[in-house]
Protein backbone atom coordinates (compact mmCIF):
# COMPACT_ATOMS: atom_id res chain seq x y z
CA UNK A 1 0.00 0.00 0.00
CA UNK A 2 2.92 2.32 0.61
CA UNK A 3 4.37 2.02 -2.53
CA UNK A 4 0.86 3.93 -4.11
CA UNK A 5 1.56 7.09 -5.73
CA UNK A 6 -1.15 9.56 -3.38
CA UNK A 7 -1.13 11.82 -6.26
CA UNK A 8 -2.37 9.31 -8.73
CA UNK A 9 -6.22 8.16 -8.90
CA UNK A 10 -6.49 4.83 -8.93
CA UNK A 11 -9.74 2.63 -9.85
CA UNK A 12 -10.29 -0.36 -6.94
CA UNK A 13 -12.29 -3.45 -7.95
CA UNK A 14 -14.51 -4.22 -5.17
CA UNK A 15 -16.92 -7.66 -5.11
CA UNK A 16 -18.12 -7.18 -1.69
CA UNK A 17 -16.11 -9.75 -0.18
CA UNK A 18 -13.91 -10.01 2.50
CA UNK A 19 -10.90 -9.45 -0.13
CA UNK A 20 -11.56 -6.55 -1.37
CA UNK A 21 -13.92 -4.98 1.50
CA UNK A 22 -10.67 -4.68 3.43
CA UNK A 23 -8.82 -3.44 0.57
CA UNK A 24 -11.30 -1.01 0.00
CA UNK A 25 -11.04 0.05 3.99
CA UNK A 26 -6.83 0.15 3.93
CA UNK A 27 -7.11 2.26 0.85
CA UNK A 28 -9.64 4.91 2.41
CA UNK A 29 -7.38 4.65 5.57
CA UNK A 30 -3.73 5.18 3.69
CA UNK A 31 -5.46 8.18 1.92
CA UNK A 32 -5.82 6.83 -1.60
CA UNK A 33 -7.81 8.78 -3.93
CA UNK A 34 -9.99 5.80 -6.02
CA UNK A 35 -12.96 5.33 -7.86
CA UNK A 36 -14.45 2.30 -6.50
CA UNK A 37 -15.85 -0.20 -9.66
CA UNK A 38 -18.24 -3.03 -9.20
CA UNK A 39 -19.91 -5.37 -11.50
CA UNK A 40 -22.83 -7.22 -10.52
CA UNK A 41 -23.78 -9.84 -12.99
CA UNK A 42 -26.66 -10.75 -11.51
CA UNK A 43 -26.12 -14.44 -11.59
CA UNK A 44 -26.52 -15.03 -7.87
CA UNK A 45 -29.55 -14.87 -5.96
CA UNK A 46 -26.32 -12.51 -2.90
CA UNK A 47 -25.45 -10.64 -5.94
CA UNK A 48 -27.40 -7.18 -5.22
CA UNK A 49 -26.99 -8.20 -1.56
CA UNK A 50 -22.92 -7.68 -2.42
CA UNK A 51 -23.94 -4.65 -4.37
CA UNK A 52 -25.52 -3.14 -1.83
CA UNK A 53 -22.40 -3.14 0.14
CA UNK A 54 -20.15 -1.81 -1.72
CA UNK A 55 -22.62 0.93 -2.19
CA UNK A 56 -23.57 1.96 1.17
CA UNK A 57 -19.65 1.61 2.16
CA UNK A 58 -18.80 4.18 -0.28
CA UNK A 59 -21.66 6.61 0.19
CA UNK A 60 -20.70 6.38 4.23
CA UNK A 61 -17.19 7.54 3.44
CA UNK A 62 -18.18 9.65 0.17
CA UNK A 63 -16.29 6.90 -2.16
CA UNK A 64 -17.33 7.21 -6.00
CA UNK A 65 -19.02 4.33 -6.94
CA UNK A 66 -19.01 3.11 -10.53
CA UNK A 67 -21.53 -0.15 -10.97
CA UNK A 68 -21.61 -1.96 -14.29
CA UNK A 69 -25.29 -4.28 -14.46
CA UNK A 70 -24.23 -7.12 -16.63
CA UNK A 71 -27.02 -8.25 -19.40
CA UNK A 72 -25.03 -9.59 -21.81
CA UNK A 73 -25.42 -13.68 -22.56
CA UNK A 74 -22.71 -15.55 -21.77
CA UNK A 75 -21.56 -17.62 -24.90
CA UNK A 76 -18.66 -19.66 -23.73
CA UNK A 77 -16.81 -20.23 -20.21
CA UNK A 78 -18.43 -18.47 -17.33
CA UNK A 79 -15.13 -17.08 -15.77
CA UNK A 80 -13.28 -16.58 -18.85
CA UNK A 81 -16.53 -14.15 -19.53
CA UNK A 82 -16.98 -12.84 -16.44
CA UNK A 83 -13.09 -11.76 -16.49
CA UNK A 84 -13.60 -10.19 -20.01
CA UNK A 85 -16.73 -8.14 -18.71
CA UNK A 86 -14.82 -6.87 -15.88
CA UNK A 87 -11.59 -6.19 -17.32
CA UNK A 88 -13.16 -4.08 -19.93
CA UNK A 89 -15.07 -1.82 -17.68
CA UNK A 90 -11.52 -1.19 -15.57
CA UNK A 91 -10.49 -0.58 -19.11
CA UNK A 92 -13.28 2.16 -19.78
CA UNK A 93 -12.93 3.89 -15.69
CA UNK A 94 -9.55 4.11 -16.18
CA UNK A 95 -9.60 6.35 -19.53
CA UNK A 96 -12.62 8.05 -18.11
CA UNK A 97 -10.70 9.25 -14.80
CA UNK A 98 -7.62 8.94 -16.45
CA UNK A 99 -6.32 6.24 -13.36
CA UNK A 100 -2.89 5.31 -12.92
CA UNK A 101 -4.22 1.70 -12.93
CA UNK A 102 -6.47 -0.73 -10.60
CA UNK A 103 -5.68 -1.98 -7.78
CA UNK A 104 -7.36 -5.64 -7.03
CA UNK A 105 -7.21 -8.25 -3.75
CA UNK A 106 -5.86 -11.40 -4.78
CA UNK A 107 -3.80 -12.43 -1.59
CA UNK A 108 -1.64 -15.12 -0.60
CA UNK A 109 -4.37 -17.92 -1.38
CA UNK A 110 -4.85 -16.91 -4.44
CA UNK A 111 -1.25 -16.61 -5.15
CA UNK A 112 -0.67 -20.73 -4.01
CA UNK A 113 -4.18 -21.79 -5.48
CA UNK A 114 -2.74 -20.45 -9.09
CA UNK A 115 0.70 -21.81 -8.53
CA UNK A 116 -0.67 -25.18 -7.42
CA UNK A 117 -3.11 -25.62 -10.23
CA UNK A 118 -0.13 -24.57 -12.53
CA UNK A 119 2.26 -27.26 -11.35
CA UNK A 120 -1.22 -29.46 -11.87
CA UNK A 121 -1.53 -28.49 -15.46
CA UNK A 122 1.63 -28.44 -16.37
CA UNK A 123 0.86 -25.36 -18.39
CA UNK A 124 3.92 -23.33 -18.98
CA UNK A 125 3.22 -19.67 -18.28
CA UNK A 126 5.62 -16.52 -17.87
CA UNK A 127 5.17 -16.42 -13.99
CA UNK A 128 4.33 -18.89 -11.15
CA UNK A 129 1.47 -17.60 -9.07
CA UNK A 130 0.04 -14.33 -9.43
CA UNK A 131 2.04 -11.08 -10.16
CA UNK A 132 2.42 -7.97 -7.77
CA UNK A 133 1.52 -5.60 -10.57
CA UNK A 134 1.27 -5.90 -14.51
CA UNK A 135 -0.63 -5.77 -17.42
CA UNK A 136 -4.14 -7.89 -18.08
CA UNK A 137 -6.26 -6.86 -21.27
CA UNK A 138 -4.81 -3.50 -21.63
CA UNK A 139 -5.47 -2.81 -18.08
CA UNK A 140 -2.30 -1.95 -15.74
CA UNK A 141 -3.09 -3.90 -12.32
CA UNK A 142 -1.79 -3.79 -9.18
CA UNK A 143 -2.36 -6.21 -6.17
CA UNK A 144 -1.39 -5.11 -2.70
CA UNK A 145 -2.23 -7.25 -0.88
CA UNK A 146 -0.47 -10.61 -2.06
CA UNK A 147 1.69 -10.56 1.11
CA UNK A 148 -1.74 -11.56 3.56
CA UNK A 149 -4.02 -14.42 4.04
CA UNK A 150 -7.45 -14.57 3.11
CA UNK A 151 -7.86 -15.63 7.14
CA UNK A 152 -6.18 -12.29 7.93
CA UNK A 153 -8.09 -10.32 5.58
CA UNK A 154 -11.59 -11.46 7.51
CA UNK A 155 -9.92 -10.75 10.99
CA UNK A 156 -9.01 -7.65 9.37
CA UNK A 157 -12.53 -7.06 8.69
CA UNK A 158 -14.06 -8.13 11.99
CA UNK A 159 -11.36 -5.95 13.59
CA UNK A 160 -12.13 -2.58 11.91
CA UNK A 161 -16.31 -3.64 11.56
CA UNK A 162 -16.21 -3.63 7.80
CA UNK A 163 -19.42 -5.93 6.51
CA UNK A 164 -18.62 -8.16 3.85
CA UNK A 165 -20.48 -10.83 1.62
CA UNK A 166 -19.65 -14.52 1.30
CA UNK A 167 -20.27 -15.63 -2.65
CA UNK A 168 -21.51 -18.73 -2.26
CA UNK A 169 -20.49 -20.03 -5.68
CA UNK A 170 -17.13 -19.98 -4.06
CA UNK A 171 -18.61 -22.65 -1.13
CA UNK A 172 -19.10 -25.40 -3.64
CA UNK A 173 -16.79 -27.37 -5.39
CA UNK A 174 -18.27 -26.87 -8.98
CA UNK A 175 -14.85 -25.09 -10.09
CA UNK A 176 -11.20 -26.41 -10.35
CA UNK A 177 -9.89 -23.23 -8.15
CA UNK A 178 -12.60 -24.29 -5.67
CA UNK A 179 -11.03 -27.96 -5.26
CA UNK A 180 -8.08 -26.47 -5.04
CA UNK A 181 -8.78 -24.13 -2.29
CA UNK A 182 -11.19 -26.07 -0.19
CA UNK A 183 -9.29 -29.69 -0.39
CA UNK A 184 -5.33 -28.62 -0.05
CA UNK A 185 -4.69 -24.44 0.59
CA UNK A 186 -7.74 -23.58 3.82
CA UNK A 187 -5.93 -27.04 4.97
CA UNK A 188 -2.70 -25.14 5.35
CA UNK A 189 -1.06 -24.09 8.10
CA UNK A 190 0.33 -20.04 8.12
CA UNK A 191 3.45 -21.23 8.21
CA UNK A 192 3.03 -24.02 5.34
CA UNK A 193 1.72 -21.29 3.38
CA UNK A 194 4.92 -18.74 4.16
CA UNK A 195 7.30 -21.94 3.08
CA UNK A 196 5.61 -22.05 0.01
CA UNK A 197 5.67 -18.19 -1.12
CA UNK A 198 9.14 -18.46 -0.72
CA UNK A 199 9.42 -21.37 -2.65
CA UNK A 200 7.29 -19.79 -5.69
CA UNK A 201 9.63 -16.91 -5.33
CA UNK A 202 12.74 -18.70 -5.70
CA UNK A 203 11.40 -20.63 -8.51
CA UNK A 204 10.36 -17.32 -10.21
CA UNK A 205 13.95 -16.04 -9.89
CA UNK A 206 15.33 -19.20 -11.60
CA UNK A 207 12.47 -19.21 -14.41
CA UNK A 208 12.74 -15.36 -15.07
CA UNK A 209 16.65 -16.35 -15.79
CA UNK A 210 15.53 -18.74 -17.84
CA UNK A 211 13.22 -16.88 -19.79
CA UNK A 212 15.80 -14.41 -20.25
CA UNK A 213 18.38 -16.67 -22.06
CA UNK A 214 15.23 -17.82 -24.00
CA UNK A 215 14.90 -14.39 -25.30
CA UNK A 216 18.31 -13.85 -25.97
CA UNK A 217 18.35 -16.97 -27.87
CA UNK A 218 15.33 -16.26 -29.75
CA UNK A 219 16.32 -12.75 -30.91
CA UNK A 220 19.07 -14.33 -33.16
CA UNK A 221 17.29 -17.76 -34.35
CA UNK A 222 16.63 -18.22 -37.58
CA UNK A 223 14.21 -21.01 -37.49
CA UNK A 224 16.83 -23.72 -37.35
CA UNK A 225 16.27 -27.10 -36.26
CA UNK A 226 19.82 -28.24 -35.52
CA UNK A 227 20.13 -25.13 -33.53
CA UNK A 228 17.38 -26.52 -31.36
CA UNK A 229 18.82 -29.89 -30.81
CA UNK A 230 21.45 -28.55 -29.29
CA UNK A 231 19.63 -26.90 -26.37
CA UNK A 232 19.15 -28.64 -22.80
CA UNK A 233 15.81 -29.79 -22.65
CA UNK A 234 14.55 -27.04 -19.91
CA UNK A 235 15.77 -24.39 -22.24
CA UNK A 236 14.26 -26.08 -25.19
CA UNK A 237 11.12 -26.30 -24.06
CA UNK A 238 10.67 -22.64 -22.93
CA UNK A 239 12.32 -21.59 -26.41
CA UNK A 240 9.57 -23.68 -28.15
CA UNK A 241 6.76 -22.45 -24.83
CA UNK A 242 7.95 -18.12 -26.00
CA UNK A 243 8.11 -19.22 -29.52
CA UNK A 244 4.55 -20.36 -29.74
CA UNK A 245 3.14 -17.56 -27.57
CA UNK A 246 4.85 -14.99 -30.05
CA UNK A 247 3.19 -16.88 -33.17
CA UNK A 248 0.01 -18.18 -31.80
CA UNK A 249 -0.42 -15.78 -28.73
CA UNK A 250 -1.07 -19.11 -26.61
CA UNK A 251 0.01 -21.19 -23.99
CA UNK A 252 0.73 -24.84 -24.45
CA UNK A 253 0.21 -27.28 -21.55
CA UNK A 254 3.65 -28.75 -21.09
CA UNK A 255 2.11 -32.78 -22.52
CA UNK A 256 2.01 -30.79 -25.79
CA UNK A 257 5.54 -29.32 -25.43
CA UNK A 258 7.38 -32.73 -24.64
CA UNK A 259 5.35 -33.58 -27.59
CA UNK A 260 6.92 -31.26 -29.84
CA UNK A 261 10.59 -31.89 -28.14
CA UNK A 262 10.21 -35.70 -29.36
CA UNK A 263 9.05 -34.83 -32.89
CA UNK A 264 11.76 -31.93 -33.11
CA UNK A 265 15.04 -34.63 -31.36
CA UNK A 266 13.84 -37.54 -33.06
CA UNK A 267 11.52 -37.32 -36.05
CA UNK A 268 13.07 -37.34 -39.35
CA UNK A 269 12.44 -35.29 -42.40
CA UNK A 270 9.12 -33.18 -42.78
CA UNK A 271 5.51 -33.16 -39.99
CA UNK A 272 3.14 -31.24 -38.87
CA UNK A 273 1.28 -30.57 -35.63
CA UNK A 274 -2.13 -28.79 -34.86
CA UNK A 275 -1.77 -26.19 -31.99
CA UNK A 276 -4.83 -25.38 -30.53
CA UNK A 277 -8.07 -24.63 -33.46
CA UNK A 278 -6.32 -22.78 -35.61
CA UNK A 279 -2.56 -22.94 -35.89
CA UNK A 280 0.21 -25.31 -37.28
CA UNK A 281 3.68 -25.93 -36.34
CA UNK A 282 5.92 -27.96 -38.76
CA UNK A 283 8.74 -28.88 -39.63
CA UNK A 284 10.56 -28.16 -43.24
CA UNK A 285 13.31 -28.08 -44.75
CA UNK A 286 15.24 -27.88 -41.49
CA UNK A 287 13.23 -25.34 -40.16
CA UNK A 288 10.46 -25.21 -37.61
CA UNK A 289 7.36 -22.82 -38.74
CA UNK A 290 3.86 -22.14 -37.39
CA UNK A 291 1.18 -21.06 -39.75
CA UNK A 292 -2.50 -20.36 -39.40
CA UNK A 293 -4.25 -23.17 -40.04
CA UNK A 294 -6.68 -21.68 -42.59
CA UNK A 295 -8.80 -22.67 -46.10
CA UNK A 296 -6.64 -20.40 -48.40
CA UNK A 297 -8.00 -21.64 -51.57
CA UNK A 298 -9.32 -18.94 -54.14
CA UNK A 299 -10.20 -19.26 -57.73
CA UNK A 300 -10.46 -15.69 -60.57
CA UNK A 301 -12.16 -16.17 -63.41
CA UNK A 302 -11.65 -13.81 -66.58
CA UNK A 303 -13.81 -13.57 -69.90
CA UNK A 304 -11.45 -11.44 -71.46
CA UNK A 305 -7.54 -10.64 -70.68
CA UNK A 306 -7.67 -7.49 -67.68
CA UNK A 307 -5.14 -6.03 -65.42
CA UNK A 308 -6.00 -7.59 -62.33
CA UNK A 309 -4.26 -7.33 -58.16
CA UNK A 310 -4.99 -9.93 -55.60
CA UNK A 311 -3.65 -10.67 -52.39
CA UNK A 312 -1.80 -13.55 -54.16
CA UNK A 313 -0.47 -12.76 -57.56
CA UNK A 314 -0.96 -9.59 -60.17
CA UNK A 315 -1.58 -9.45 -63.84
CA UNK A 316 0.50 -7.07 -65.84
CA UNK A 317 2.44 -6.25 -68.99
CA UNK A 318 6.28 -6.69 -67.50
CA UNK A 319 7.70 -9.30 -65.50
CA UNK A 320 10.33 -12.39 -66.25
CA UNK A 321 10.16 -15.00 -68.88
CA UNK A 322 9.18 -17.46 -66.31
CA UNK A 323 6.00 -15.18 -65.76
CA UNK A 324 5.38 -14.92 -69.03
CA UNK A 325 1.61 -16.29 -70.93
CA UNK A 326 0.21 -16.24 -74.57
CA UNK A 327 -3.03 -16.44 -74.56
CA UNK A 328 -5.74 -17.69 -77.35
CA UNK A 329 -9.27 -16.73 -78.07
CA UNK A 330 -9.69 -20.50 -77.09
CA UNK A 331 -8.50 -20.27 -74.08
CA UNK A 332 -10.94 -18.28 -72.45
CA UNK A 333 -12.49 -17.78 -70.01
CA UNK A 334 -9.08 -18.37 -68.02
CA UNK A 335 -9.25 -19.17 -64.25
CA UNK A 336 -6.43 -18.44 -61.85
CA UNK A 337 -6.56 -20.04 -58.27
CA UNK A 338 -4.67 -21.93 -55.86
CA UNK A 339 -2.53 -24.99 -56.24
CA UNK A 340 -4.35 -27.95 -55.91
CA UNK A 341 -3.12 -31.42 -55.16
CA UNK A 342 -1.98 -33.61 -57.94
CA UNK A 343 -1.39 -30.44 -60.52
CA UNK A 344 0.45 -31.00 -63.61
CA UNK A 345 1.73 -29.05 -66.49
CA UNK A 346 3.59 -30.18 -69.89
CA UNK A 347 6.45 -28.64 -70.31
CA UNK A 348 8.43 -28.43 -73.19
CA UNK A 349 10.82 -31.20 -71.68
CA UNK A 350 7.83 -33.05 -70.70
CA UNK A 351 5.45 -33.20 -68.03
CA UNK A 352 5.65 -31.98 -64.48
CA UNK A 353 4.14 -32.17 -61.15
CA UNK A 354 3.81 -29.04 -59.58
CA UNK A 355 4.55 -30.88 -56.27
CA UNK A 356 8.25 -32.12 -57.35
CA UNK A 357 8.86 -28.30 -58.47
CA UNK A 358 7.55 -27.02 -55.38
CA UNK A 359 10.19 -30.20 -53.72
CA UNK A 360 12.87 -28.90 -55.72
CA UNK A 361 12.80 -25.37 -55.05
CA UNK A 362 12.35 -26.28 -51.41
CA UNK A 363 9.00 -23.72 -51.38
CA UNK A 364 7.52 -23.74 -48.16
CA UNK A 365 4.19 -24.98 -47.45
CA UNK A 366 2.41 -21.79 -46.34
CA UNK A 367 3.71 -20.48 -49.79
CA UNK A 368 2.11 -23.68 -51.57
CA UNK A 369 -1.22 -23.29 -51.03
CA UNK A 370 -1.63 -19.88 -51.84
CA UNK A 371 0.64 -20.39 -55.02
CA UNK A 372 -1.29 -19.13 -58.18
CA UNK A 373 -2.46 -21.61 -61.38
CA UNK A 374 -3.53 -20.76 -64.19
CA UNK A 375 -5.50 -23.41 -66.23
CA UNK A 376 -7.48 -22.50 -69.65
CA UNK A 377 -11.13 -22.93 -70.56
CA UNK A 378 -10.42 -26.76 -71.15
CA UNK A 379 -9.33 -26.97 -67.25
CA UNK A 380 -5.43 -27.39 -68.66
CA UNK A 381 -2.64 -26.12 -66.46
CA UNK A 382 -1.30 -23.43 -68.64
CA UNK A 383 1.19 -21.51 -66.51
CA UNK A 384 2.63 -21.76 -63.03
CA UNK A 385 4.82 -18.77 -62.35
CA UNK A 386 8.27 -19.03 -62.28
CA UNK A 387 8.15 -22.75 -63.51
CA UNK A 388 6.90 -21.45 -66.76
CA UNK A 389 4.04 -22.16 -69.33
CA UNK A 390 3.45 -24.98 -70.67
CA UNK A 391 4.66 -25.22 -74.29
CA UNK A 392 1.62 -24.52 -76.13
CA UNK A 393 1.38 -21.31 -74.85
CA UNK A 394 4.87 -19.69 -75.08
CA UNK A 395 5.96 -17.24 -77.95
CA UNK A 396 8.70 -14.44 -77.88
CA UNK A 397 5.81 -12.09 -78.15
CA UNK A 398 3.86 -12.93 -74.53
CA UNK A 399 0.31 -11.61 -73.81
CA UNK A 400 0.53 -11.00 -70.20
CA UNK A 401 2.68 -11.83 -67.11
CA UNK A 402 1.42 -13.31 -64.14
CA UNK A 403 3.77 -12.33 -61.33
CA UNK A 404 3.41 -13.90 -58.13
């Protein structure tokens, strides 16, 4: 709390709990000027109970008192919602009073719950346990009170007669964090507790090191797989954990991660892996990529030759010989799309696969399936850029390039 600029407003997110009743109280005690911001999403039958709280607390010490009524549906995961709603009216207080940031009331419990259910997960994040201050959805956060107990933040309460609510969603054991809490951290002693901050801060030091040769490493890597082989396999699997964060902007559990270590030490030649719904990590050519894992395919079709810009190629009157198309009346209407499996062109030294030139010039295959075709009316492969056109349609005297 001391380390709170007093000239700063800050916004304070306030459920009507025990949390952040007392957090509320400290703050109006230490002189903090704060907007106080409560959502009530009117889920549970205590909800305007906890509402009502917050408000009376903050006319009695003339608090402002921001409350956001949520009526939105819900659509996917209940706390991943709830988090969004909340996060993005901080968001909107904090450019409308111009804050320095919010403060919030995750304590010690909190802090082990998240650690424990990391080390359950195996997820690999940046941090172990919950942060002292940072940055969630745009919103700069602060937590103050990471250093106390949830059983010292009610004795707090009783001591200074602040009234609080008890969410009784939290009483059941419907949610993961709930288990967690109710069947290993309230069994806890204080001092078991202590031991284990100061383990999750010792651990932090070491991973923060970590992460920082991971960064180092990754600001000169070109892509190489060798170059990963060579790495311990802590390092390695924090290179590939930052690596897929940066690409995909998600976090893998660490299953997937050993997963990826044994395909990257001991798989030979070219695969591919999905990450999550909509990405791809692969291997080619000796390099490891990640690609969105999209339907890329497109298909033009022209009645008559036009000057014509696409995301994925351009029509025009210059480019190289290996660009370059003659075109017949007969040939039209021509249709230019994307490569397709199996596609074959004859060439004047006979006929290729578009697959074996792609193997040849060691294209990648993010680049394949967006790689222009052009067939003719008769659905024959008349041109793939910078293979060439097929040898009824070249001439010295080309009618158009198609540059890719």
């Amino acid at each position: 709390m001391e380390t709170l600029d007093l000239h700063k407003v800050y916004i304070i997110g306030v459920s009507g709990g025990p949390d952040s009743m007392a957090l509320l109280d400290m703050c109006r005690r230490h002189g903090v000027s704060m907007v106080v911001a409560h959502v009530n999403y009117q889920k549970r039958e205590s909800a305007a109970r906890d509402m009502q709280i917050v408000q009376d607390y903050c006319k009695q010490y003339g608090i402002a008192c921001e409350v956001y009524m949520q009526n939105k549906q819900c659509t996917y995961n209940f706390q991943a919602f709830a988090r969004d709603v909340r996060y993005a009216f901080y968001r909107s207080l904090c450019e409308i009073y111009h804050a320095q940031g919010v403060l919030l009331a995750h304590q010690m419990d909190d802090h082990i719950e998240t650690y424990l259910m990391q080390k359950e997960t195996k997820r690999l994040g940046s941090y172990y346990g919950i942060r002292k201050k940072g940055i969630v959805l745009g919103v700069k956060v602060y937590r103050p009170l990471l250093t106390k107990s949830k059983k010292q933040l009610e004795e707090y309460c009783a001591q200074h007669g602040v009234e609080y609510g008890i969410d009784e969603s939290n009483l059941s054991d419907d949610y993961a964090r709930n288990r967690m809490r109710h069947h290993v951290v309230d069994k806890m002693t204080t001092k078991e507790k202590q031991a284990l901050c100061d383990t999750i801060e010792q651990e932090n030091k070491a991973w923060q090191a970590l992460c920082l040769k991971c960064q180092s490493f990754l600001s000169t890597w070109n892509g190489s797989i060798a170059s990963l082989q060579d790495l311990e396999e802590e390092m390695l699997m924090q290179v590939l954990a930052q690596f897929i964060f940066e690409q995909c902007a998600m976090h893998v559990s660490r299953k997937e991660l050993v997963t990826l270590k044994e395909l990257i030490c001991h798989h030979a030649n070219q695969w591919t892996r999905d990450i999550g719904s909509s990405y791809l990590i692969y291997s080619e050519y000796g390099k490891l990529c990640c690609d969105v894992k999209e339907d890329v395919s497109y298909s033009y079709t022209l009645q008559t030759l036009e000057e014509l810009h696409t995301p994925y190629f351009h029509i025009g009157k210059e480019g190289k010989g290996s660009e370059a198309l003659t075109l017949y009346e007969a040939d039209f209407p021509i249709t230019i799309r994307s490569y397709r499996q199996g596609d074959r062109i004859a060439m004047r030294f006979g006929s290729k696969r578009v697959s074996r030139w792609f193997i040849d010039r060691k294209i990648p295959q993010a680049v394949r399936r967006r790689y222009p075709i052009v067939e003719n009316a008769q659905g024959k492969v008349i041109l793939v850029p910078n293979l060439g056109c097929d040898i009824a349609h070249f001439s010295n005297n080309p009618t158009c390039f198609v540059v890719k």
